[in-house]
C-alpha atoms as a PDB file:
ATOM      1  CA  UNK A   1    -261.101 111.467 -58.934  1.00  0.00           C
ATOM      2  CA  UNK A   2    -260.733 109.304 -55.513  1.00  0.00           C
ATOM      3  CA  UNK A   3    -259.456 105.972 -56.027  1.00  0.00           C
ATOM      4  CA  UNK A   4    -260.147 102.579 -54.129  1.00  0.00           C
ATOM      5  CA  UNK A   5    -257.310 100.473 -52.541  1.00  0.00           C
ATOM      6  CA  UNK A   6    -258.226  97.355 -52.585  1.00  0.00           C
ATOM      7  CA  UNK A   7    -257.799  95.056 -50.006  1.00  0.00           C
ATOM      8  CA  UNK A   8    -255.310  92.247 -50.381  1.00  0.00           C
ATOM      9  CA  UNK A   9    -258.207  88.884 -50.639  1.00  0.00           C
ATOM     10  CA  UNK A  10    -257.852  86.746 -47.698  1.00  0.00           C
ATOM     11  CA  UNK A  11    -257.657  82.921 -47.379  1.00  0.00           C
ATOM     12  CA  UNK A  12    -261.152  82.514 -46.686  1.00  0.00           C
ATOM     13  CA  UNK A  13    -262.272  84.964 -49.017  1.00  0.00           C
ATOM     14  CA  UNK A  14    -259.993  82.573 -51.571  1.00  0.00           C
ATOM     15  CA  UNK A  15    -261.586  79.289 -50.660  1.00  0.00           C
ATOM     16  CA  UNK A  16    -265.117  80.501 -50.872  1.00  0.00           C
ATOM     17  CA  UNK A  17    -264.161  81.325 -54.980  1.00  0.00           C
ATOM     18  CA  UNK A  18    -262.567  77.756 -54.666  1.00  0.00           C
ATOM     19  CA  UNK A  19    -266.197  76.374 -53.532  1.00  0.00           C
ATOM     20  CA  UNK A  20    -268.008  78.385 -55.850  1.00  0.00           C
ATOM     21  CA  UNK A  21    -266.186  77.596 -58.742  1.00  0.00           C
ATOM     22  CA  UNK A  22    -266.286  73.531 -57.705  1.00  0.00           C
ATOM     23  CA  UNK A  23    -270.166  74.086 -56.673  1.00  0.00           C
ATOM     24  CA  UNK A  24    -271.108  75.407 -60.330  1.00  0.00           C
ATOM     25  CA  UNK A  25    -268.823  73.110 -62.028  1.00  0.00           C
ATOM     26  CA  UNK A  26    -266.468  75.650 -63.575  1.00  0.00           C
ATOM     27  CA  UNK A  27    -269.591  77.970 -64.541  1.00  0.00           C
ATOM     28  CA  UNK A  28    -269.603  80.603 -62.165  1.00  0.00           C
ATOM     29  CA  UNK A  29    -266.108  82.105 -61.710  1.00  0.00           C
ATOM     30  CA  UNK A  30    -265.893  85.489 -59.574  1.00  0.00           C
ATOM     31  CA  UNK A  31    -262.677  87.571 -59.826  1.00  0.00           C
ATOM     32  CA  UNK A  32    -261.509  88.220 -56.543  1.00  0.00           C
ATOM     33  CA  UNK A  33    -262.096  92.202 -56.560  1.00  0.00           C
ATOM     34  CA  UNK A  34    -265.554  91.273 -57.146  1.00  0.00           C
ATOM     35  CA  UNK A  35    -265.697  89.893 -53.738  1.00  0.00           C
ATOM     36  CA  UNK A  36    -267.929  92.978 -52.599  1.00  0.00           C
ATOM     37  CA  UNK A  37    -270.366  93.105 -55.663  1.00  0.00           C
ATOM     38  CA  UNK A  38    -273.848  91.468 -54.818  1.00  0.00           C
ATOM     39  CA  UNK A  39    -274.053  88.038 -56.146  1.00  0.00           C
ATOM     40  CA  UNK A  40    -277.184  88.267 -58.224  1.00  0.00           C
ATOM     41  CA  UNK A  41    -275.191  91.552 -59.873  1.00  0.00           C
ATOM     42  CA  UNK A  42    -272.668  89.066 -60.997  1.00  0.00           C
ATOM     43  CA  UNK A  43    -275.070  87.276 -62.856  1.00  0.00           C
ATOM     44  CA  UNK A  44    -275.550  84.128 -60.145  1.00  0.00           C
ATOM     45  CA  UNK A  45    -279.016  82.280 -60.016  1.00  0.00           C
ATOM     46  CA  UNK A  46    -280.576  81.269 -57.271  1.00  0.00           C
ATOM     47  CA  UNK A  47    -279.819  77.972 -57.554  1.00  0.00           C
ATOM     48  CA  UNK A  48    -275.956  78.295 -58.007  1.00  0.00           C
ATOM     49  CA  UNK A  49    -276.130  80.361 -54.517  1.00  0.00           C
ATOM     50  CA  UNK A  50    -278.229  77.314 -53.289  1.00  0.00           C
ATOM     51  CA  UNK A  51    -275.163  74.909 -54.271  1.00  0.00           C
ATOM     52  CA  UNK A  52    -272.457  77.490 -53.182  1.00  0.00           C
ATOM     53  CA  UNK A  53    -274.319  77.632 -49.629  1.00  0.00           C
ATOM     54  CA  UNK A  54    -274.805  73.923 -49.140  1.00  0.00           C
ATOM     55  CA  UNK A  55    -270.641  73.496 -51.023  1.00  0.00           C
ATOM     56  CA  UNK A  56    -269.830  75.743 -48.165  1.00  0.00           C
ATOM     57  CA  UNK A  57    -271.471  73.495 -45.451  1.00  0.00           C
ATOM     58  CA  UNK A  58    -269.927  70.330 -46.519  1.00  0.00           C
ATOM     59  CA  UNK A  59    -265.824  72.108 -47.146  1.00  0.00           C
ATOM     60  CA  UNK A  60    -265.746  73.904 -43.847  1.00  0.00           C
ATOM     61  CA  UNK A  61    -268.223  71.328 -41.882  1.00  0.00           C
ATOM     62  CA  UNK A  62    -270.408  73.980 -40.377  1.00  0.00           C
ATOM     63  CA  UNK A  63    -274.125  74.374 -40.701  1.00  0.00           C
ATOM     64  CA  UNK A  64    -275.915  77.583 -41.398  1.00  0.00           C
ATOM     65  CA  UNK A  65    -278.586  78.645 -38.842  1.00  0.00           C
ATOM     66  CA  UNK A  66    -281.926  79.004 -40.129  1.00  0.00           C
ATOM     67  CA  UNK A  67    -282.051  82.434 -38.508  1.00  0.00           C
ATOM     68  CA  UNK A  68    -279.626  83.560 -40.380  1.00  0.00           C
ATOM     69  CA  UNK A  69    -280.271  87.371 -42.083  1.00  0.00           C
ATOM     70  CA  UNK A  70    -280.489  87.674 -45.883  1.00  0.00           C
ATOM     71  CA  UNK A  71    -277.961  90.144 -46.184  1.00  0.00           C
ATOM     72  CA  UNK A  72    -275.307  87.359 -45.040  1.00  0.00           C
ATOM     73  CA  UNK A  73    -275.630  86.046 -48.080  1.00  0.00           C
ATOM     74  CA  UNK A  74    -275.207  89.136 -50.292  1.00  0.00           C
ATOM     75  CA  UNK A  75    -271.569  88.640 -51.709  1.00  0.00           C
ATOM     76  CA  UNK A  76    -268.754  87.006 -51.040  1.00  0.00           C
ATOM     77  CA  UNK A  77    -266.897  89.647 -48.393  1.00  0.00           C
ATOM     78  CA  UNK A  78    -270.553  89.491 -46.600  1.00  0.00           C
ATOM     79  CA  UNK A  79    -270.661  85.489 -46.741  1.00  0.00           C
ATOM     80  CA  UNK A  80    -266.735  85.419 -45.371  1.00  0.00           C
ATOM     81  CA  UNK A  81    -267.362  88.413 -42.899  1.00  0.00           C
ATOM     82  CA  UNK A  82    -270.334  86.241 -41.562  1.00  0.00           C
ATOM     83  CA  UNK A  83    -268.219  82.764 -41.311  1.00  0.00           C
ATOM     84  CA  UNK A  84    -265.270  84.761 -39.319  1.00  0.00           C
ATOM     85  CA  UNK A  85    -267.865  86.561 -36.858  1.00  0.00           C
ATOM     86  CA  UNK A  86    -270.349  84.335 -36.439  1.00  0.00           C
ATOM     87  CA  UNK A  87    -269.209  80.786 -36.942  1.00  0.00           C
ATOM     88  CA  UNK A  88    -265.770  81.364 -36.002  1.00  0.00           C
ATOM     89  CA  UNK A  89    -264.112  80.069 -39.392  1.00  0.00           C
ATOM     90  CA  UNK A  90    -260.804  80.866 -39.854  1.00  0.00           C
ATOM     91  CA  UNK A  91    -257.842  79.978 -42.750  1.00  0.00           C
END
């Protein structure tokens, strides 16, 4: 049986839970280790992620780019891999 190590969560990776906890109003609550699981396979509507995206906007006062590819917005690792490469957003 292989096993997973799991990744210590960063800061980022901690405030987007942070937003997406504040941006649902306590409703949507993601363990940490479930950073990597697809959103909608955590049981997240599309409008939640619509919230989360625009709660993430307004904390880190950046602006997503209407080019930006679907699969940013997959999970949380892919949303806080995307903010670190591409927008430069660093904890």
């Amino acid at each position: 049986m292989q096993t997973r190590t799991l990744e210590p969560v960063d800061a980022l990776t901690n405030r987007l839970l942070t937003i997406l906890a504040r941006s649902s109003d306590g409703a949507v609550s993601i363990d940490p280790g479930e950073a990597e699981r697809p959103l909608r396979e955590l049981g997240i509507t599309s409008v939640a992620i619509l919230n989360f995206l625009v709660a993430i906007e307004d904390d880190l006062s950046m602006e997503w780019s209407p080019d930006q590819p679907r699969e940013t917005f997959r999970s949380i690792a892919s949303i806080a891999e995307t903010l670190r490469d591409a927008y430069h957003v660093s904890l």
